[in-house]
Protein backbone atom coordinates (compact mmCIF):
# COMPACT_ATOMS: atom_id res chain seq x y z
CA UNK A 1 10.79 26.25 -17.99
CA UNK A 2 8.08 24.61 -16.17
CA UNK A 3 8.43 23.08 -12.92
CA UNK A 4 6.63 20.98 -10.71
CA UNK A 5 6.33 19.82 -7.63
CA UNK A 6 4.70 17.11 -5.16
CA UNK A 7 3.64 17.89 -1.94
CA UNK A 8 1.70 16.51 1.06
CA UNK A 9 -0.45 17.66 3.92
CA UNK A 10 -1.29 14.49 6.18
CA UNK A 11 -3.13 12.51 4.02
CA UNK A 12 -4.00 15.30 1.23
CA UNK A 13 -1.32 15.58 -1.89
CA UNK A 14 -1.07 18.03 -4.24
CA UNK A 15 0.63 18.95 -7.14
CA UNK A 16 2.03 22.25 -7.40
CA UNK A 17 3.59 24.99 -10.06
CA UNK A 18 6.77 26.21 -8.94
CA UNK A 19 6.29 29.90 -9.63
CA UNK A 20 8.70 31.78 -6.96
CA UNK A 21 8.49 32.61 -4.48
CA UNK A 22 5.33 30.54 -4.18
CA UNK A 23 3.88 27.33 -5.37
CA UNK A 24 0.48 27.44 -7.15
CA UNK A 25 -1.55 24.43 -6.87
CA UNK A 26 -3.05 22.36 -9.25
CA UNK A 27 -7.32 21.27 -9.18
CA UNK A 28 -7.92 17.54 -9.87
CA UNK A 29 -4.46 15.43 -9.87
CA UNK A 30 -2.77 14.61 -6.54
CA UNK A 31 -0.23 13.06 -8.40
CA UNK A 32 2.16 14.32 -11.62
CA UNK A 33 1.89 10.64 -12.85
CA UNK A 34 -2.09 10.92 -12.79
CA UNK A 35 -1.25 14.24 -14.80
CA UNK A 36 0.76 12.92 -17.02
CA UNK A 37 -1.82 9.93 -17.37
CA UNK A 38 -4.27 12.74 -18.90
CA UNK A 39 -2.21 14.53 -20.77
CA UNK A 40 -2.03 11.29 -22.75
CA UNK A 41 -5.31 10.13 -22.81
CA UNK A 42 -6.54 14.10 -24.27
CA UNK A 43 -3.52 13.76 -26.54
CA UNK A 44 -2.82 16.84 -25.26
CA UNK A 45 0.71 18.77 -24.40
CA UNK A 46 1.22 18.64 -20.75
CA UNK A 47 2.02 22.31 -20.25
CA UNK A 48 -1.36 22.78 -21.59
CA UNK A 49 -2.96 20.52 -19.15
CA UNK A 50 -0.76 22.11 -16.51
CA UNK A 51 -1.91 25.89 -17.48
CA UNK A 52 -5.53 24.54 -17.50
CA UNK A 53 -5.46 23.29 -14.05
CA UNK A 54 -3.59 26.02 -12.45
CA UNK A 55 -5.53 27.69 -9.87
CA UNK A 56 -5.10 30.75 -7.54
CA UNK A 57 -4.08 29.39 -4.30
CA UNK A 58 -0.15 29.56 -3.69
CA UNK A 59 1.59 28.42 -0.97
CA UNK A 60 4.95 29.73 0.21
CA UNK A 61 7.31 27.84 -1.00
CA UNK A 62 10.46 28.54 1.21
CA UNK A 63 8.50 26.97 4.13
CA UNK A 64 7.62 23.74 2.69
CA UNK A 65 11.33 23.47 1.17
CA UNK A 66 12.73 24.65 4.72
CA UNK A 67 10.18 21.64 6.45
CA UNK A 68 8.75 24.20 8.61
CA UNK A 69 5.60 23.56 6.71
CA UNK A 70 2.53 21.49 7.25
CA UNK A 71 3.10 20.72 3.38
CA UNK A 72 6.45 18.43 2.64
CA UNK A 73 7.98 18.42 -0.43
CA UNK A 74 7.46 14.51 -2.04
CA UNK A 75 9.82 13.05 -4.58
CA UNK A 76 8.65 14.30 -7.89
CA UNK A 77 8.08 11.03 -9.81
CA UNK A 78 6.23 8.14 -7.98
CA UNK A 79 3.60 5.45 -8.75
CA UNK A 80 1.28 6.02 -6.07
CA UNK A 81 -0.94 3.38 -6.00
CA UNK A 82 1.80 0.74 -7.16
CA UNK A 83 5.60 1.78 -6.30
CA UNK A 84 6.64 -1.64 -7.58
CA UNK A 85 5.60 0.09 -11.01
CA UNK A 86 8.36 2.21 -11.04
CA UNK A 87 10.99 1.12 -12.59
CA UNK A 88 14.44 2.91 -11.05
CA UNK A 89 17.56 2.46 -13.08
CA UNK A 90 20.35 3.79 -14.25
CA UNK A 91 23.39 4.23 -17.41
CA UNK A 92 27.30 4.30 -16.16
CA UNK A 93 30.43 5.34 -17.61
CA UNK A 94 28.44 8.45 -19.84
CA UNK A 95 31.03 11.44 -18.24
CA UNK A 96 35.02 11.47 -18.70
CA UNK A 97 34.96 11.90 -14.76
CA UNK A 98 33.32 8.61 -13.63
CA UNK A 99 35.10 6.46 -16.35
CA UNK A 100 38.40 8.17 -14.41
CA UNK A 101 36.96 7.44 -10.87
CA UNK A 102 35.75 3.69 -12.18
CA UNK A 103 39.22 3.22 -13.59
CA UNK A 104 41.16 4.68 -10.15
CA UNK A 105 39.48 1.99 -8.80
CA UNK A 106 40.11 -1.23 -10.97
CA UNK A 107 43.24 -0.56 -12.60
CA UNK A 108 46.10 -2.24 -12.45
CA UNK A 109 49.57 -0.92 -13.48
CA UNK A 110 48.86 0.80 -16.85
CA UNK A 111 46.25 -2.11 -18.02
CA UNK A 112 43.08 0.02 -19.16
CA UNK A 113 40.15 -1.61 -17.24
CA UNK A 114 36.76 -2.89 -18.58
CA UNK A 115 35.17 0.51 -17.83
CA UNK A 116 37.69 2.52 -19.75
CA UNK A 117 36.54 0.35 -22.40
CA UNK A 118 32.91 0.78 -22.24
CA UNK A 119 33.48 4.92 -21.37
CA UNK A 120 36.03 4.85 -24.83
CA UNK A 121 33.65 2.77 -26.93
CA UNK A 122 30.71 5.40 -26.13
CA UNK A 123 33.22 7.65 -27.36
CA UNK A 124 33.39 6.16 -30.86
CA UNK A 125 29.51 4.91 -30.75
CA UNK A 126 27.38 6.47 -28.31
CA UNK A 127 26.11 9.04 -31.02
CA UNK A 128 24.72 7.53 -33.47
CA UNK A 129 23.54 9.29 -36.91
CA UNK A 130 19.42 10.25 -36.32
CA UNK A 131 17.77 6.59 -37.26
CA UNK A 132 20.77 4.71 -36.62
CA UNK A 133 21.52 2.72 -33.06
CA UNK A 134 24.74 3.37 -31.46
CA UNK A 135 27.04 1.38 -29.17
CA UNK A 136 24.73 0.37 -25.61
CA UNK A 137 25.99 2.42 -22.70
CA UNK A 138 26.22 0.90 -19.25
CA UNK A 139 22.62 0.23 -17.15
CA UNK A 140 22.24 -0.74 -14.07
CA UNK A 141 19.24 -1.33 -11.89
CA UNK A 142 18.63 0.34 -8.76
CA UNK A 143 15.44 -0.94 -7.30
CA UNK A 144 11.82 0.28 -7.81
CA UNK A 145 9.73 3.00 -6.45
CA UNK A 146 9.97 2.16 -2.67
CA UNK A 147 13.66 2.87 -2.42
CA UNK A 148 13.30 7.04 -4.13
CA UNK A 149 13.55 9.47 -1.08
CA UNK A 150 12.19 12.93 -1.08
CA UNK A 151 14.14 15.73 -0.77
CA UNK A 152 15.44 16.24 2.82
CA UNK A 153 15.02 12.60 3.50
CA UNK A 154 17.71 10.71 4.91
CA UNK A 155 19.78 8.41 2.29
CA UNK A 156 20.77 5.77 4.68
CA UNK A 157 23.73 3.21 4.90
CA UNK A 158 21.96 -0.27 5.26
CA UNK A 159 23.57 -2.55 7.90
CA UNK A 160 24.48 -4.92 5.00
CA UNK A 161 26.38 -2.27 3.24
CA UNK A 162 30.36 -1.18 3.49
CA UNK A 163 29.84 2.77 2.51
CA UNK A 164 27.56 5.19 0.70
CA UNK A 165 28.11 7.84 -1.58
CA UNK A 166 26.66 10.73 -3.65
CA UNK A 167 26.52 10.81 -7.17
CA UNK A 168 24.90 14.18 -8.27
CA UNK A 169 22.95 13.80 -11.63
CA UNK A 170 19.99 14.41 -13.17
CA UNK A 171 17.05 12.00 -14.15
CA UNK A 172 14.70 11.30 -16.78
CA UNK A 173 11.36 10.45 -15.47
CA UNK A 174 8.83 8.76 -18.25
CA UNK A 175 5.97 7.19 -18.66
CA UNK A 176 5.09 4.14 -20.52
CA UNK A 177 1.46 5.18 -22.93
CA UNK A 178 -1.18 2.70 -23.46
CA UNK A 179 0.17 1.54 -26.74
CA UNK A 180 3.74 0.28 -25.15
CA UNK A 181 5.13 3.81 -26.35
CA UNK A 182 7.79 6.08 -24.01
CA UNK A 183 7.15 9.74 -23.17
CA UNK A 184 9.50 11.62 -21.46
CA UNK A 185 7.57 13.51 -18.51
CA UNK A 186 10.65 15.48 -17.45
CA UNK A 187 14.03 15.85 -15.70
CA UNK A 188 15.10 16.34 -12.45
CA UNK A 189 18.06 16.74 -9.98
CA UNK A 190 19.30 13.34 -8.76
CA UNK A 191 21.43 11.62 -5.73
CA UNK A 192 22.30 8.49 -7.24
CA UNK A 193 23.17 6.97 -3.75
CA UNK A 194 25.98 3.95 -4.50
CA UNK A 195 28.32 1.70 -2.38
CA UNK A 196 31.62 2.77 -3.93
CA UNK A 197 33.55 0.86 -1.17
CA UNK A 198 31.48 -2.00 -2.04
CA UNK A 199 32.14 -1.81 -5.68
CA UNK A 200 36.28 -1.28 -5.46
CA UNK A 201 36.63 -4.36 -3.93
CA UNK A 202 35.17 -5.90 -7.37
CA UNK A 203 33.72 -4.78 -10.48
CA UNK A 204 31.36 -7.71 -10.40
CA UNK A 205 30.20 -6.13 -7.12
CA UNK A 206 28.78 -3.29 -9.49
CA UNK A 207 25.48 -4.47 -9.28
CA UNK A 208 24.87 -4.88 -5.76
CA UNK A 209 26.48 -1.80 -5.01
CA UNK A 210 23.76 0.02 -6.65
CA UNK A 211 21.03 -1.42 -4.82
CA UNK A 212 20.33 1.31 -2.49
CA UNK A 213 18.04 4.03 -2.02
CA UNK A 214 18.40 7.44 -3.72
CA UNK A 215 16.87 10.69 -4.09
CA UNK A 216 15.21 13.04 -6.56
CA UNK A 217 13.62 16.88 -6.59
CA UNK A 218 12.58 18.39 -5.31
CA UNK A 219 11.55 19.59 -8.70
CA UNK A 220 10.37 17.64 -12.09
CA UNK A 221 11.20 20.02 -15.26
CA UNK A 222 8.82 19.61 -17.96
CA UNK A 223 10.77 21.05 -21.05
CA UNK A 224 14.57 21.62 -19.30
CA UNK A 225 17.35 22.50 -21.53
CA UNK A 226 19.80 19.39 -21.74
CA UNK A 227 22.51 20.55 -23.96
CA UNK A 228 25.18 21.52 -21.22
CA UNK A 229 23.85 22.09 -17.98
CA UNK A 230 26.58 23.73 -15.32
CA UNK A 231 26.13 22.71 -11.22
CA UNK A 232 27.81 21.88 -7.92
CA UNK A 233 27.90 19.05 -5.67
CA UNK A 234 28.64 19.95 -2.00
CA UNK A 235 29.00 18.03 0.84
CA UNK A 236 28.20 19.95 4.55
CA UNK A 237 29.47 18.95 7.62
CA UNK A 238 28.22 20.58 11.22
CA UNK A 239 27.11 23.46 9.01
CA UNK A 240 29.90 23.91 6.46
CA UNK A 241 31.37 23.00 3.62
CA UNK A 242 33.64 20.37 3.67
CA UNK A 243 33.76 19.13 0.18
CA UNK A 244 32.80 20.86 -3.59
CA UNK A 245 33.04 20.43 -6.73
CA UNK A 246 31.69 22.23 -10.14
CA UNK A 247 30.01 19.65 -12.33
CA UNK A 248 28.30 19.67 -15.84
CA UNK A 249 26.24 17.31 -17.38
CA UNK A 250 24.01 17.28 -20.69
CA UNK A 251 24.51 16.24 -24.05
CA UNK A 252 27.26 18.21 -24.86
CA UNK A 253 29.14 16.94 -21.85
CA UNK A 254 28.47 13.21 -22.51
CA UNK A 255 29.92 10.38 -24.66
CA UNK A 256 26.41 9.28 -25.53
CA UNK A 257 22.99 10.85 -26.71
CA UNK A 258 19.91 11.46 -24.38
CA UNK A 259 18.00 9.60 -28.47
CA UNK A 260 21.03 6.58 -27.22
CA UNK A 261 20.60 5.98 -24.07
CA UNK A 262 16.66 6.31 -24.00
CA UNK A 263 16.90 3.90 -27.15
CA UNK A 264 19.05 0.86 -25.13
CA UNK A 265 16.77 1.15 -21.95
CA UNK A 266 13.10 1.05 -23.77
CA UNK A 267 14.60 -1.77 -26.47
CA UNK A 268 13.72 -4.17 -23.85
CA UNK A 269 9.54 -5.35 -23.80
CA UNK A 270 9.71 -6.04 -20.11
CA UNK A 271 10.58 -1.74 -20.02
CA UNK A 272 7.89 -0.72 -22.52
CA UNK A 273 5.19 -2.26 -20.17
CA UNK A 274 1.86 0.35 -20.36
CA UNK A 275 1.32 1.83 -17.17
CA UNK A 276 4.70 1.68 -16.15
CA UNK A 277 6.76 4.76 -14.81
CA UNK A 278 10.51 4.94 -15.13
CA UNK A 279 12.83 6.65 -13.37
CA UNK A 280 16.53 6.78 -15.17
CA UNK A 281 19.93 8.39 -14.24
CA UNK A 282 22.29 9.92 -16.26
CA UNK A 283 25.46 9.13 -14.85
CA UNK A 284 27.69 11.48 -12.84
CA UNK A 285 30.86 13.43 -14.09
CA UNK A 286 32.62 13.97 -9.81
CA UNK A 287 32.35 11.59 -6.61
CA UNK A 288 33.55 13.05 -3.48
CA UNK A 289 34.89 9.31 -2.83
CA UNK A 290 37.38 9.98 -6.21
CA UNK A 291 38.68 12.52 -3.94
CA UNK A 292 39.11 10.14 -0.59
CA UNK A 293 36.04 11.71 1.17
CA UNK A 294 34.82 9.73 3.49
CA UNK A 295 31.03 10.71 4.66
CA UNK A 296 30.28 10.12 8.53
CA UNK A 297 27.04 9.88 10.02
CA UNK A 298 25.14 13.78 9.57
CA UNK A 299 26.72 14.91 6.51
CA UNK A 300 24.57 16.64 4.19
CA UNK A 301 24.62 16.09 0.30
CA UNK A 302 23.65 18.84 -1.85
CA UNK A 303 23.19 18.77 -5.68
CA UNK A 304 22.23 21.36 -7.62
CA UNK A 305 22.31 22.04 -11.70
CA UNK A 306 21.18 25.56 -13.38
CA UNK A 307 17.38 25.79 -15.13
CA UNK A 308 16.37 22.60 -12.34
CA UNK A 309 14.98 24.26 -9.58
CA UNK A 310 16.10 24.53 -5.75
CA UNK A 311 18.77 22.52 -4.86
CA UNK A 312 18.30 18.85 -3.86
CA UNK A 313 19.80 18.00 -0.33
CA UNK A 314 19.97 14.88 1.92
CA UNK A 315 21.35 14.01 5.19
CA UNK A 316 23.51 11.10 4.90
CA UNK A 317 22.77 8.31 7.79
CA UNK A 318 24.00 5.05 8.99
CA UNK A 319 22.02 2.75 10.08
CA UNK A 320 23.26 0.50 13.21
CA UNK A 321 25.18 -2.75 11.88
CA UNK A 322 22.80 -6.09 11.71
CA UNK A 323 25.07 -9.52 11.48
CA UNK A 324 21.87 -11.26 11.78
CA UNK A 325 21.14 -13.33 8.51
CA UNK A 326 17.92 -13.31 6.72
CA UNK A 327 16.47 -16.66 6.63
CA UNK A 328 13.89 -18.10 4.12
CA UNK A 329 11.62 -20.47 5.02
CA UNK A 330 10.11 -23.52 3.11
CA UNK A 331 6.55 -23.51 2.11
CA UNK A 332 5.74 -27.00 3.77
């Protein structure tokens, strides 16, 4: 499979082929998304682009994933001269194991909850005969392009916030052609950072719960294998493991199809805008906070999935409480 990565030396990026144990970088894009922009204006495969521009300086790549590098590993989808252009979002309820966890939280004696609903009607609809549209999973926004953090980056608690927790997927990244039309750059490992605390208090607090930043990399995968895709999240504390968990994710392991859920996010104009990039989640089959892990200040949260790359870790922080509001003020 082919695998990219970002990286940046001061003011100098790069893009770089993941070839181990180095990287080999790339002549004329400093950005995948200004790759990707090519590829579709030659109306040529990317990989082809990608071989074309391949040169023969590598760079150890344990260093620059290590950070003892003058290189650092950037997220591996961004918009870089407009991160308002990216578009981060997300689809719920898609694995048995986060239907369970939504449902530990909103139940009520033996009454099935909204989300066992949605989960049991993806079930019955999410995969849809080929030219047919099935049943619309859960989406949720996240923010735009300002709130993705590159591996090794801190996923931080706001002040205004009640918790924070992982939620180990992987991602779609795409970009939106001249003619309105998707295409699917690639996939890659994703912390889908949420306020579970938040959230239990209320379903309805759902959306604002998601509102946070998050994390992907450090690798995009141009043609990854989706079918049924085997990892681990892990959480570290003072150097060891405190918390794990074997996860899967792919088709094969959801209640809806990657043709679905692509379908229900780009049926909206406002998403098909050209230009755009998107950034979309998966969903997440295993929460530490299902399991009543509670992350403190210097934990580290490590995803990883087979065929994606190295694995994908971030320090969890929390950010000193605030009670001071924001005030708007009137354009007099």
């Amino acid at each position: 499979m082919t695998r990219l990565v970002q990286i940046q030396n001061g003011p100098t990026r790069r893009v770089a082929l993941v070839e181990e144990p180095d990287v080999r970088l790339l002549d004329g894009f400093d950005s995948i998304y200004a790759l990707a922009q090519a590829a579709l204006a030659a109306g040529a495969p990317l990989t082809s682009l990608i071989c074309r521009h391949a040169t023969g300086e590598r760079l150890a790549y344990d260093p620059i994933y290590e950070g003892k590098s003058p290189w650092h590993l950037l997220a591996p989808a961004d918009h870089p001269a407009e991160p308002a252009r990216c578009l981060v979002s997300g689809t719920g309820l898609t694995h048995l194991g986060s239907a369970k966890n939504r449902q530990a939280m909103h139940a009520v004696a033996e009454t099935e909850t909204d989300s066992m609903r949605m989960f049991r009607w993806g079930v019955e609809g999410g995969r849809p005969a080929p030219g047919s549209v099935g049943t619309a999973p859960e989406w949720f926004y996240k923010g735009n392009g300002t709130i993705l953090r590159a591996p090794g980056e801190p996923l931080p608690v706001p002040p205004y916030a009640e918790d924070g927790g992982e939620e180990a997927e992987i991602a779609g990244v795409y970009l939106v052609g001249p003619d309105g039309a998707p295409h699917r750059v690639g996939m890659a490992l994703g912390n889908e950072f949420s306020d579970h605390k938040f959230e239990k208090k209320n379903y309805l607090n759902l959306a604002g719960s998601k509102i946070r930043p998050c994390s992907l990399g450090p690798e995009l995968v141009i043609d990854p294998d989706f079918s049924s895709v085997a990892g681990t999240v892990t959480i570290e504390r003072a150097g060891r493991v405190f918390w794990t968990r074997p996860i899967a994710t792919g088709e094969a392991e959801m209640c809806h199809s990657l043709a679905n859920i692509e379908h229900h996010h780009f049926k909206f104009a406002t998403h098909r805008r050209p230009g755009d990039l998107h950034v979309h989640y998966y969903g997440a089959c295993a929460l530490s906070f299902g399991d009543g892990v509670q992350l403190v200040d210097g934990d580290v949260m490590v995803v990883e999935f087979a065929g994606f790359g190295r694995a994908l870790r971030n320090p969890f922080q929390v950010a000193r409480p605030d009670a001071t509001p924001i005030t708007v003020q009137p354009l007099l």
